[in-house]
Protein backbone atom coordinates (compact mmCIF):
# COMPACT_ATOMS: atom_id res chain seq x y z
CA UNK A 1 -6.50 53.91 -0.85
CA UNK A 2 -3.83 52.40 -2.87
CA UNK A 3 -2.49 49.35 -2.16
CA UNK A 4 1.29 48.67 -1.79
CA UNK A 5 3.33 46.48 -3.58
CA UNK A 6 6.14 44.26 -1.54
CA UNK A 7 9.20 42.70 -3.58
CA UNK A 8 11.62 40.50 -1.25
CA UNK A 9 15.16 40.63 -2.40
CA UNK A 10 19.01 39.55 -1.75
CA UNK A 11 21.71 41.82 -2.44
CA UNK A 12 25.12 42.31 -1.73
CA UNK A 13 27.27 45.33 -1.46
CA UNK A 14 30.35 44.15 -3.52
CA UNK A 15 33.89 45.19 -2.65
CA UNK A 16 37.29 44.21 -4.22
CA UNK A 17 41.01 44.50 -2.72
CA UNK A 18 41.51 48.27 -3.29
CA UNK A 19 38.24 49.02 -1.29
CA UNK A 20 35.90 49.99 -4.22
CA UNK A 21 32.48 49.09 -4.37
CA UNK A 22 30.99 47.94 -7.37
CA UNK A 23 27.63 48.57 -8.53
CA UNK A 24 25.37 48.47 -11.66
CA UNK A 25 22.94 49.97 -13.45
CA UNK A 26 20.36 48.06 -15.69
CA UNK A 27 18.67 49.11 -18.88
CA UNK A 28 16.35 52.07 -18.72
CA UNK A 29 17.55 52.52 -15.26
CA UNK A 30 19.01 55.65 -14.37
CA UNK A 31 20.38 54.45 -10.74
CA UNK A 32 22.83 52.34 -9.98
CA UNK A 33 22.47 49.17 -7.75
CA UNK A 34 23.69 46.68 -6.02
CA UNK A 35 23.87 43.06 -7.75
CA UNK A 36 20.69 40.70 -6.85
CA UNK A 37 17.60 39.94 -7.56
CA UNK A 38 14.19 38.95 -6.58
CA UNK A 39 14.02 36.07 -4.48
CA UNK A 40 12.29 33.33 -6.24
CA UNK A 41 9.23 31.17 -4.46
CA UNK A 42 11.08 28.31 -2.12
CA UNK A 43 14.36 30.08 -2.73
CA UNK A 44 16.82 30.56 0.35
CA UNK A 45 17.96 34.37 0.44
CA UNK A 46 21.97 33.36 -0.38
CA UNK A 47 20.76 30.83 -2.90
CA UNK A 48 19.27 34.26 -5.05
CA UNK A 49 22.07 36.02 -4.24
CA UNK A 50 24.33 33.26 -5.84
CA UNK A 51 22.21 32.87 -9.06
CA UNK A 52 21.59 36.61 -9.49
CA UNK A 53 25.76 37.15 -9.05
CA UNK A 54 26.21 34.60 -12.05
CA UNK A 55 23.11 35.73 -13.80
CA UNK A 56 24.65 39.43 -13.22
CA UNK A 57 28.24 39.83 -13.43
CA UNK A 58 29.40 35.79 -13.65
CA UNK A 59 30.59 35.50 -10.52
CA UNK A 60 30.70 32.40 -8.20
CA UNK A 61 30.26 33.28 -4.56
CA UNK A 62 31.27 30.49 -3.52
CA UNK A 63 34.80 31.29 -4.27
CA UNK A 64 34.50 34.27 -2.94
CA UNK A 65 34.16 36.00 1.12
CA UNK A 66 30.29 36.42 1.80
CA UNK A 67 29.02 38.00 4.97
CA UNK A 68 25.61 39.12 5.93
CA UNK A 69 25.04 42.76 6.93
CA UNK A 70 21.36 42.66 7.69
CA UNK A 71 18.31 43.35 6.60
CA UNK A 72 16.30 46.67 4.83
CA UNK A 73 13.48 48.13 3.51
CA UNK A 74 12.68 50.91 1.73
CA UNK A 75 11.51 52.82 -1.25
CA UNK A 76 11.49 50.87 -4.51
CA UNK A 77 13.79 53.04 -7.30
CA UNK A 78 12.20 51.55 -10.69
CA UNK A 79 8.88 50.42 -10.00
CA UNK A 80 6.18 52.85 -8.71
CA UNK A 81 4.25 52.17 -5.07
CA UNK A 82 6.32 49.26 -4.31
CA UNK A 83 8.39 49.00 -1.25
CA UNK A 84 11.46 46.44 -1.46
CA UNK A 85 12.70 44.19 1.79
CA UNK A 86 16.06 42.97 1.08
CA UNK A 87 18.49 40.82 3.00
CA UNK A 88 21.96 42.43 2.05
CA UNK A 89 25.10 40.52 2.14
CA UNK A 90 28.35 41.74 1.71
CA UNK A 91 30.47 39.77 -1.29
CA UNK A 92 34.11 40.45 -0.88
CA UNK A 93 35.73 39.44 -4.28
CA UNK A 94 39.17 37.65 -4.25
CA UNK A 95 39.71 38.18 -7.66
CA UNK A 96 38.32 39.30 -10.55
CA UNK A 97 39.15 37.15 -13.35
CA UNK A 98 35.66 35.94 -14.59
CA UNK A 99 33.31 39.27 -13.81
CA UNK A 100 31.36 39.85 -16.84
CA UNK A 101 27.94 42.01 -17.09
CA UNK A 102 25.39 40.48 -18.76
CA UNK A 103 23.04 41.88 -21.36
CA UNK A 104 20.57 43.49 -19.04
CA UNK A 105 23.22 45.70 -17.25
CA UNK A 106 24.31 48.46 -19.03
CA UNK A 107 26.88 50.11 -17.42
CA UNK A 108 29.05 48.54 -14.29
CA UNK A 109 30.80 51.29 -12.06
CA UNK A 110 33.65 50.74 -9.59
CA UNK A 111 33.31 53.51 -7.25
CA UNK A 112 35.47 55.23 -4.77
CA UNK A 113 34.79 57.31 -1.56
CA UNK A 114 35.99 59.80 -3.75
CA UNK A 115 33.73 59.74 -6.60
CA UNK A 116 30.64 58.45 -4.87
CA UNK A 117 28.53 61.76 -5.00
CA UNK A 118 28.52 61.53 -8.85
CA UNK A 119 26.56 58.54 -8.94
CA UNK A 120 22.87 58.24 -8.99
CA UNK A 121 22.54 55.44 -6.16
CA UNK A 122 18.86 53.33 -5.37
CA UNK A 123 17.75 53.90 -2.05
CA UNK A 124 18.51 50.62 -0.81
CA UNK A 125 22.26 50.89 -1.79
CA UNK A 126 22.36 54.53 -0.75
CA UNK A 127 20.77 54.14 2.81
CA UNK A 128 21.91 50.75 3.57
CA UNK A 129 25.18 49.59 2.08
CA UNK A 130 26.95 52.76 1.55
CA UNK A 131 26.77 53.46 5.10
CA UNK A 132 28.79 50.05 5.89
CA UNK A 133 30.93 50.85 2.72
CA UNK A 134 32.44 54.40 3.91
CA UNK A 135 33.21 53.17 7.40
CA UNK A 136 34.60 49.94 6.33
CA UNK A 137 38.35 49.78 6.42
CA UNK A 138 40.71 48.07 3.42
């Protein structure tokens, strides 16, 4: 029997004024997800989150409205036998002067509820966040 592999994450489902949600898609990836990252060994879920959004798409969260949703696991998109457990967060930004992707993204999408369907979405975005996202009111 094959073992499983278990990565622990933090992730946010990112949101600006106008109600889009933002999400990205990194290098030989073919699904977009949300920003975040691995947690690192003695790392605090938020204090990921807060490197992986400057890391990311150079934002500070700090400056921003950061919630927690909850917690998920599921299905790992890019990696094979590996199940991810993230603690999701949702980052309201106030403005977005300094967002910038960074190398290893290739492609940032701000999507709409009604343009959604077009996008190839990870499972953890798709059954978590989006959810939250559709019933959410701006």
């Amino acid at each position: 029997m094959s073992s499983m592999n278990h990565i622990y994450l933090a992730n946010a489902l990112v949101t600006d004024s106008e109600g889009r949600m933002l999400a990205v898609r990194k290098k030989n990836s073919k699904y977009f997800q949300m920003v975040g990252g691995k947690i690192d060994e003695g790392e605090e879920p938020l204090e990921t989150l807060r490197r992986e959004f400057l890391e990311e798409i150079n934002i500070d969260i700090d400056l921003h409205h950061v919630t927690l949703l909850g917690k998920h696991t599921t299905t790992a998109v890019n990696e094979e036998k590996t199940q991810v457990h993230a603690n999701v967060f949702h980052v309201h930004l106030n403005s977005l002067e300094t967002l910038k992707i960074a190398s290893e993204i290739e492609e940032m999408a701000w999507i709409t509820k009604e343009d959604y369907q077009n996008y190839q979405l990870a499972h953890l975005l798709e059954e978590f966040s989006l959810p939250i996202w559709i019933k959410l009111e701006f």
